[in-house]
C-alpha atoms as a PDB file:
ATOM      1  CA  UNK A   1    -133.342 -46.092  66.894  1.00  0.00           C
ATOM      2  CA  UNK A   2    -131.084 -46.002  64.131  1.00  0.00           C
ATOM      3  CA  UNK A   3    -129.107 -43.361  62.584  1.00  0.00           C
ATOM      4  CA  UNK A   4    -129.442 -41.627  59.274  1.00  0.00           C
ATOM      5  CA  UNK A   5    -126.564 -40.041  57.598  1.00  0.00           C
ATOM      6  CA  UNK A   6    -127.013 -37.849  54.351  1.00  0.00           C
ATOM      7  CA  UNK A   7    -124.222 -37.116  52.185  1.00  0.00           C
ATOM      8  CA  UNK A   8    -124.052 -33.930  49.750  1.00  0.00           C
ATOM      9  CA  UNK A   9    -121.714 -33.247  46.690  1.00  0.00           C
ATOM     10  CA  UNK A  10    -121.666 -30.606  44.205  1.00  0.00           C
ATOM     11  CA  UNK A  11    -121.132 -31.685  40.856  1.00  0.00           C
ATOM     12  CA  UNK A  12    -119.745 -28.167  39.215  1.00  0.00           C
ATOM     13  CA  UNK A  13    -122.697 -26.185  38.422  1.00  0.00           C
ATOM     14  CA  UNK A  14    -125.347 -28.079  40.348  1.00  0.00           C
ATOM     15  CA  UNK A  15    -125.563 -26.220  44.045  1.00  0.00           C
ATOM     16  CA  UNK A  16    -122.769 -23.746  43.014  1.00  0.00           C
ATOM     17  CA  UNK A  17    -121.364 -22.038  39.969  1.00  0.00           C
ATOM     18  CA  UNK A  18    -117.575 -22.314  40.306  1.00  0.00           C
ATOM     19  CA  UNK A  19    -117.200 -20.691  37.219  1.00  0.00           C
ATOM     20  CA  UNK A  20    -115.781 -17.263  38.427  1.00  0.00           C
ATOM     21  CA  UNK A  21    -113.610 -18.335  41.031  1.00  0.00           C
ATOM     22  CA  UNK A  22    -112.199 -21.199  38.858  1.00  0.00           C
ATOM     23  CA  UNK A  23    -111.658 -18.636  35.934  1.00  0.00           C
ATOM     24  CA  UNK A  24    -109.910 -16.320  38.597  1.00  0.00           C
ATOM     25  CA  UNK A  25    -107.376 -18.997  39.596  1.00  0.00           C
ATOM     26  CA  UNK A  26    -106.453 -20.214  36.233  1.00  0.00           C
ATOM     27  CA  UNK A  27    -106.097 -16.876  35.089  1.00  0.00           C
ATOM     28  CA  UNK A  28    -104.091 -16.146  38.163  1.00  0.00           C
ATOM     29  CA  UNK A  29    -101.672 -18.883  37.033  1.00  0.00           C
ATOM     30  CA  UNK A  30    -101.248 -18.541  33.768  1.00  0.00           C
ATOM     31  CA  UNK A  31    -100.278 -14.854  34.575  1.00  0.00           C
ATOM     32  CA  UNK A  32     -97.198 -16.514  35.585  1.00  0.00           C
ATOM     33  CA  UNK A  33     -96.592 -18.123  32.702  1.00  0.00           C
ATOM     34  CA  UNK A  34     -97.058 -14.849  30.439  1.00  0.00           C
ATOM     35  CA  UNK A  35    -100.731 -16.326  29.333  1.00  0.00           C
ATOM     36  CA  UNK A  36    -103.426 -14.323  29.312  1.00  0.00           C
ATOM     37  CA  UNK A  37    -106.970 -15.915  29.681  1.00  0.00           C
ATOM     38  CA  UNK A  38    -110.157 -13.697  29.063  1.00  0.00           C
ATOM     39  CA  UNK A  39    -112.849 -15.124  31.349  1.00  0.00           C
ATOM     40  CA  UNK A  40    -115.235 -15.358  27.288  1.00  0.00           C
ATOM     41  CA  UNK A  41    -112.430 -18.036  26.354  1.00  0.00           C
ATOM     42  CA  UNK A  42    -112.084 -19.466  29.862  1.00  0.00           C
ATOM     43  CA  UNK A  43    -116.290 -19.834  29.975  1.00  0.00           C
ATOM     44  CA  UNK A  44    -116.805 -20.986  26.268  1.00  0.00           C
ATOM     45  CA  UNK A  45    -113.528 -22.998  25.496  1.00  0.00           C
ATOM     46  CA  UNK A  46    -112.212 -24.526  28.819  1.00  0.00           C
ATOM     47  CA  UNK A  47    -114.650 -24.469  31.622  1.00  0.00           C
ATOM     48  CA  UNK A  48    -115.750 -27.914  32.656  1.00  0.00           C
ATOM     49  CA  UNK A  49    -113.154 -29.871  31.091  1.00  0.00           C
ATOM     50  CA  UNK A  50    -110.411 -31.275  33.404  1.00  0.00           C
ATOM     51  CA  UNK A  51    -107.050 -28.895  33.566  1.00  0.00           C
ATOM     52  CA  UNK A  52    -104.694 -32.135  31.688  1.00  0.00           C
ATOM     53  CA  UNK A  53    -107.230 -32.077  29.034  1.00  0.00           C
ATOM     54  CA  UNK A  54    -107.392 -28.266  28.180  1.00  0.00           C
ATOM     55  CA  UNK A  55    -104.078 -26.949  29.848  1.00  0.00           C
ATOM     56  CA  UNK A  56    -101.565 -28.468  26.950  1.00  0.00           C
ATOM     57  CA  UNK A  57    -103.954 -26.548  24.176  1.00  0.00           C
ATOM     58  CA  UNK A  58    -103.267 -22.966  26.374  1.00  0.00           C
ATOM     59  CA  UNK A  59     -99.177 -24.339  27.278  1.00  0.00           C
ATOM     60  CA  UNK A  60     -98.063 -26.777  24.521  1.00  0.00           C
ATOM     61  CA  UNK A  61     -94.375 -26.423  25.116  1.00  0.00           C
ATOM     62  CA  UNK A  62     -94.834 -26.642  28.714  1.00  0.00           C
ATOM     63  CA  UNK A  63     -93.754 -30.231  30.414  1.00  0.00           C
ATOM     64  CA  UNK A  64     -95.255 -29.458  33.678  1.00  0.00           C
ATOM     65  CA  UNK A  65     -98.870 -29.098  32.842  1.00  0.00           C
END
C-alpha cells in the first residue's frame, strides 16, 4: 500500500483572517517608533501588502525598515 501525504497552507484570508493579530503587532511596533496605526488605516491602506512595500510610506526617514 502506498502512502498519501496532504499538505495545507493558508494563504492570508483563506482558512484564517490574520487581520487582527497582524494589525496588533504592527501597531505594537510602531508604538516604538512614536507611530500610531488605527486598525481603519491598517485594514484599508496596508493589510495584505508585504511590510518593505508599505512600511517606508508609515517610516520614510527610517533606514531599518
Amino acid at each position: 500500500m502506498s502512502k498519501k501525504y496532504l499538505a495545507i497552507f493558508d494563504l492570508d484570508g483563506t482558512l484564517f483572517d490574520t487581520g487582527d493579530v497582524n494589525y496588533h503587532a504592527y501597531k505594537q511596533a510602531l508604538e516604538e517608533e512614536g507611530v500610531g496605526l488605527t486598525r481603519e488605516d491598517y485594514l484599508d491602506k496596508y493589510n495584505g501588502r508585504h511590510y518593505t512595500d508599505f512600511l517606508p510610506e508609515i517610516l520614510p526617514d527610517n533606514e531599518t525598515v
